[in-house]
C-alpha atoms as a PDB file:
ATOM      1  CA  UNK A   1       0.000   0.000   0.000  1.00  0.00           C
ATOM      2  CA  UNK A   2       1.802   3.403  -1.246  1.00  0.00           C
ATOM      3  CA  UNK A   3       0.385   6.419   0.294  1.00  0.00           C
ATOM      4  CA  UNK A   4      -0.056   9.891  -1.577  1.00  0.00           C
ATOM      5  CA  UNK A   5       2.159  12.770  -0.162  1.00  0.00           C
ATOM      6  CA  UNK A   6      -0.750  14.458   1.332  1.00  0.00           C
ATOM      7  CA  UNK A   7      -1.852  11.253   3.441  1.00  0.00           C
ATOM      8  CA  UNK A   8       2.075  11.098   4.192  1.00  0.00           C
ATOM      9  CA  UNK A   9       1.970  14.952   5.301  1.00  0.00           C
ATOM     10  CA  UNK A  10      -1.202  13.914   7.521  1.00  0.00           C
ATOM     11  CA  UNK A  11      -0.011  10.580   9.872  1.00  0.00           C
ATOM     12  CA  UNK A  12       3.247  13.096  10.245  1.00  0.00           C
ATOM     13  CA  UNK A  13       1.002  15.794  11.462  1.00  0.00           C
ATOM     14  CA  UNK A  14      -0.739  14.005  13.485  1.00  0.00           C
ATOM     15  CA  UNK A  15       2.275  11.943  15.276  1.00  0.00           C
ATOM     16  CA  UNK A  16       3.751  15.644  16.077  1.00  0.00           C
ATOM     17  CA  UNK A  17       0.325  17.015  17.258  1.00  0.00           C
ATOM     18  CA  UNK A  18       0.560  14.052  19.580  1.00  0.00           C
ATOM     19  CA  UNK A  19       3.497  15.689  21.889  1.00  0.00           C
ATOM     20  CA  UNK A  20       1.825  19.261  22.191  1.00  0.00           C
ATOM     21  CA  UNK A  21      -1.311  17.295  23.218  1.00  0.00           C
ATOM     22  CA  UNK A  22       0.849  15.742  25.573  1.00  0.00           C
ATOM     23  CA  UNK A  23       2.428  18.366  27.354  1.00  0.00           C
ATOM     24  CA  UNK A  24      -0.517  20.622  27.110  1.00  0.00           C
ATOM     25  CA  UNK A  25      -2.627  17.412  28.982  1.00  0.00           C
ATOM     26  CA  UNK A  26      -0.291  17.070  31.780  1.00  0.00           C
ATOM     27  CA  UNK A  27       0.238  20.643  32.235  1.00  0.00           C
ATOM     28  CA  UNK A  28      -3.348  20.732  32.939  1.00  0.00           C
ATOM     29  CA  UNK A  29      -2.917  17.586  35.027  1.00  0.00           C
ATOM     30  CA  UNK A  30      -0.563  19.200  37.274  1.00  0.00           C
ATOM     31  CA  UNK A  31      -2.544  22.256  37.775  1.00  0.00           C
ATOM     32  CA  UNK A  32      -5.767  20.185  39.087  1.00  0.00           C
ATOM     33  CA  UNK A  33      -3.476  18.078  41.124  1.00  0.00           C
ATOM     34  CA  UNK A  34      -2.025  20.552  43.305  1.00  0.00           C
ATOM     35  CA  UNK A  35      -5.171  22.550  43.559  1.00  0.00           C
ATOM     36  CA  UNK A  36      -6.426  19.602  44.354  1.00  0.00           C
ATOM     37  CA  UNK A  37      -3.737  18.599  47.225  1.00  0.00           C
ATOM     38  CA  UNK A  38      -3.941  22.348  48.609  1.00  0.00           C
ATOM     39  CA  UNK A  39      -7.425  21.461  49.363  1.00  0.00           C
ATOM     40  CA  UNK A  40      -6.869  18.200  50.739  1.00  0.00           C
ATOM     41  CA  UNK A  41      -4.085  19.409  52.921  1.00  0.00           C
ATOM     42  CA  UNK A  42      -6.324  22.074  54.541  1.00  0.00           C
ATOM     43  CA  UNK A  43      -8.994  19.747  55.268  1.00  0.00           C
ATOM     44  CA  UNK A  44      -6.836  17.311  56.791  1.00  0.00           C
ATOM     45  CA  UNK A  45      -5.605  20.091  58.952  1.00  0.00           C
ATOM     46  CA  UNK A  46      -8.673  20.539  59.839  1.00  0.00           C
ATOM     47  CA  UNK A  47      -9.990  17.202  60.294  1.00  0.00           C
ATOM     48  CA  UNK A  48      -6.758  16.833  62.731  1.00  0.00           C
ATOM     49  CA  UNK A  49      -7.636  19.778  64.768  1.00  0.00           C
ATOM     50  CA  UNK A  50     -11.422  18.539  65.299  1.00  0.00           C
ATOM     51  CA  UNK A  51      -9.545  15.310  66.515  1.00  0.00           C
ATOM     52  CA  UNK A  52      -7.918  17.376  68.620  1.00  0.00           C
ATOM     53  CA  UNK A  53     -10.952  18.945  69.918  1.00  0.00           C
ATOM     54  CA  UNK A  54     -13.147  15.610  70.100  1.00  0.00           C
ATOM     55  CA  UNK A  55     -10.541  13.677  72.404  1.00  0.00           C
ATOM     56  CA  UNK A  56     -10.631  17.366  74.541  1.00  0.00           C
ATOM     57  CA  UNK A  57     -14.199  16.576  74.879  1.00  0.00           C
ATOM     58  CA  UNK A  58     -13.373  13.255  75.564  1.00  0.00           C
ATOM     59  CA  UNK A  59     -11.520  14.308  78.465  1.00  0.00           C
ATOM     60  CA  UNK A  60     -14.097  16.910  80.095  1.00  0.00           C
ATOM     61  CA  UNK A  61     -16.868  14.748  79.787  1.00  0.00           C
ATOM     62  CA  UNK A  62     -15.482  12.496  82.123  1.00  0.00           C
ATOM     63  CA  UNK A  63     -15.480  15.640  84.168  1.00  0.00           C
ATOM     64  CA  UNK A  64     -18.881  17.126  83.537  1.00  0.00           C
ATOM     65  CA  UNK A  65     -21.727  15.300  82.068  1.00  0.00           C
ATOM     66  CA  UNK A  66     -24.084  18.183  81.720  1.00  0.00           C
ATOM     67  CA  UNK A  67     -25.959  17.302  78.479  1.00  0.00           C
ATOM     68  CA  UNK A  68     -27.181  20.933  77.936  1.00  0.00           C
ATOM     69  CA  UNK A  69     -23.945  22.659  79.061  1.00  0.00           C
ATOM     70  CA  UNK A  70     -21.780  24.524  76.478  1.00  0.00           C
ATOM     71  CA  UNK A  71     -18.762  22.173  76.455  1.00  0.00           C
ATOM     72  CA  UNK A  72     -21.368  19.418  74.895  1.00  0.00           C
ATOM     73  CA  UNK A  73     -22.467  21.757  72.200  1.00  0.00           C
ATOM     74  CA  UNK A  74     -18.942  22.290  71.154  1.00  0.00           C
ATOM     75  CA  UNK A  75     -18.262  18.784  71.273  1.00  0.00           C
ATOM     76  CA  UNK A  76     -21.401  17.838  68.900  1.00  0.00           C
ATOM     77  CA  UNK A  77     -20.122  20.984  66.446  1.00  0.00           C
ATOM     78  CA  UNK A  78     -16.844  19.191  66.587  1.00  0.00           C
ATOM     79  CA  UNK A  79     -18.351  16.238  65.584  1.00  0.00           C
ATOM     80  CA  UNK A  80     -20.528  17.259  62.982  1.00  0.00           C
ATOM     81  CA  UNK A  81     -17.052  19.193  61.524  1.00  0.00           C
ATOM     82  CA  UNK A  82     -15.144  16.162  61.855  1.00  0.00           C
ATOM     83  CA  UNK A  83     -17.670  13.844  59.450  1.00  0.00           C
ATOM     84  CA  UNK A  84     -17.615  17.269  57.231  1.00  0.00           C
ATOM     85  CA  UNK A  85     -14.102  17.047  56.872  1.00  0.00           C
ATOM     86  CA  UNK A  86     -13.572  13.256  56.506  1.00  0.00           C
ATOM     87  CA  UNK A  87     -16.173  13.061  53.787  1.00  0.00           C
ATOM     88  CA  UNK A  88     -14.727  16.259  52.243  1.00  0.00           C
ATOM     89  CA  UNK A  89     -11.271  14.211  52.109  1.00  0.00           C
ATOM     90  CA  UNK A  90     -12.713  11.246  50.544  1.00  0.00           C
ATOM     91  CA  UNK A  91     -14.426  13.752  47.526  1.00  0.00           C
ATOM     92  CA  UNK A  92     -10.830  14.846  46.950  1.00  0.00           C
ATOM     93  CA  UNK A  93      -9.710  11.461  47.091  1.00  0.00           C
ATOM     94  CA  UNK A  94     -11.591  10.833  43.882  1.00  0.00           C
ATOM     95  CA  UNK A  95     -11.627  13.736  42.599  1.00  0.00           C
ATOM     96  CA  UNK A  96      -7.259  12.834  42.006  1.00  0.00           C
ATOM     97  CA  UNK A  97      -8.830   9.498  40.716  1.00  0.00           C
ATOM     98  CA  UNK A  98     -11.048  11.174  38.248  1.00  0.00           C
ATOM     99  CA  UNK A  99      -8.043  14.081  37.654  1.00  0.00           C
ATOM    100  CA  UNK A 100      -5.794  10.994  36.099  1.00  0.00           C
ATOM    101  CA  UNK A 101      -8.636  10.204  33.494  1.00  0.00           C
ATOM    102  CA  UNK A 102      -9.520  13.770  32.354  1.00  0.00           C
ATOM    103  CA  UNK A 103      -5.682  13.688  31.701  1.00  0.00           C
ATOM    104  CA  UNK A 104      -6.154  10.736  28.909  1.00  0.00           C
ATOM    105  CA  UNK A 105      -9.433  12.634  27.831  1.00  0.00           C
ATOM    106  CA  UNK A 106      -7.664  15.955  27.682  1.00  0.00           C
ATOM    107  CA  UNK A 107      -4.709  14.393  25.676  1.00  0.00           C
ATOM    108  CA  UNK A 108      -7.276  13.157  23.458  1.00  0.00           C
ATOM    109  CA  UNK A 109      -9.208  16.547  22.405  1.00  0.00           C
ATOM    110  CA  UNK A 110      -6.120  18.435  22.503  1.00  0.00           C
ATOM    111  CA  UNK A 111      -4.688  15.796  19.758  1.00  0.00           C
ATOM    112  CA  UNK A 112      -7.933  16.553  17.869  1.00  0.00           C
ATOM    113  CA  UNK A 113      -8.685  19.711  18.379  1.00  0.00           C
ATOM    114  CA  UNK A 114      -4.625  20.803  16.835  1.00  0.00           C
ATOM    115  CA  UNK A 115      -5.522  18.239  13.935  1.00  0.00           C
ATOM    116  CA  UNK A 116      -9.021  20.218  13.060  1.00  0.00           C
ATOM    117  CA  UNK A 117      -6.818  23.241  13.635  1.00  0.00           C
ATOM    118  CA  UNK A 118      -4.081  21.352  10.843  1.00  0.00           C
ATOM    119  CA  UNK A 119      -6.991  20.604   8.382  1.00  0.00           C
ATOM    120  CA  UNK A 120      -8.887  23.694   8.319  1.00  0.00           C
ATOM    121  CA  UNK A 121      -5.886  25.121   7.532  1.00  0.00           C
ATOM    122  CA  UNK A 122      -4.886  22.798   4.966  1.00  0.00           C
ATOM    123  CA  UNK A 123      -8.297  23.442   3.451  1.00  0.00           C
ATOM    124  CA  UNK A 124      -7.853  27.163   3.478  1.00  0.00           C
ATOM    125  CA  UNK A 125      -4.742  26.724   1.507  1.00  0.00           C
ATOM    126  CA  UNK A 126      -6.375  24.608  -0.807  1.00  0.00           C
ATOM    127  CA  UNK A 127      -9.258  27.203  -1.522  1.00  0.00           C
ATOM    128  CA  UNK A 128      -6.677  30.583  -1.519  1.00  0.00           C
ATOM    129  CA  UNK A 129      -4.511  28.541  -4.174  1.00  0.00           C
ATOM    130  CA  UNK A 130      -7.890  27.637  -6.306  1.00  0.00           C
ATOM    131  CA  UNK A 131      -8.702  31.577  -6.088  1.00  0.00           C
ATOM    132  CA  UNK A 132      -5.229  32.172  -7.032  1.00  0.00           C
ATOM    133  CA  UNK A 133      -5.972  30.400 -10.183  1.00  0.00           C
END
């Protein structure tokens, strides 16, 4: 099978639209990652401090058992907050799962989108050298 110099000029476009796609993919990877981690690192310091708080509790309800006093409403807070932040964690956790396929995905349209770019100029050429004519 012999291919034409314009099918040649296409499979070597698109191989070196590949790399652009790439980098442009993982750039975007990166990005979402660490925004990503930033998050995750400041609900984890959270989540920590609640711990912190609930084994306080802990403590002073051993002390006073007064269902209605102020150091149980602060302890139920810190409770709630501390389910808030370990469900929060586990979003982010997938969210990094889903952040590693968008990465495939975004390689994909970027590969496509610089080869519609490729042939839309190749058809402009093709029509400005026809009205050249």
């Amino acid at each position: 099978m012999k291919l034409t110099r314009i099918q040649k000029t296409a499979i070597t476009f698109f191989i070196a639209s590949l790399f652009p796609a790439y980098l442009l993919a993982v750039w975007r990877y990166q990005v979402n990652l660490e925004a990503i981690t930033d998050r995750f690192e400041r609900e984890q310091a959270l989540h920590l401090s609640t711990d912190k708080l609930l084994n306080n509790c802990e403590q002073n309800q051993k002390n006073d058992n007064t269902p209605y006093g102020a150091n149980h409403q602060i302890c139920n807070q810190g409770l709630q907050e501390h389910s808030q932040t370990e469900h929060a964690m586990g979003m982010l956790d997938q969210e990094k799962a889903r952040n590693q396929t968008r990465m495939y995905q975004n390689i994909a349209l970027f590969a496509l989108l610089f080869n519609l770019i490729g042939f839309v100029a190749y058809k402009a050429s093709l029509f400005l050298a026809r009205e050249e004519n």
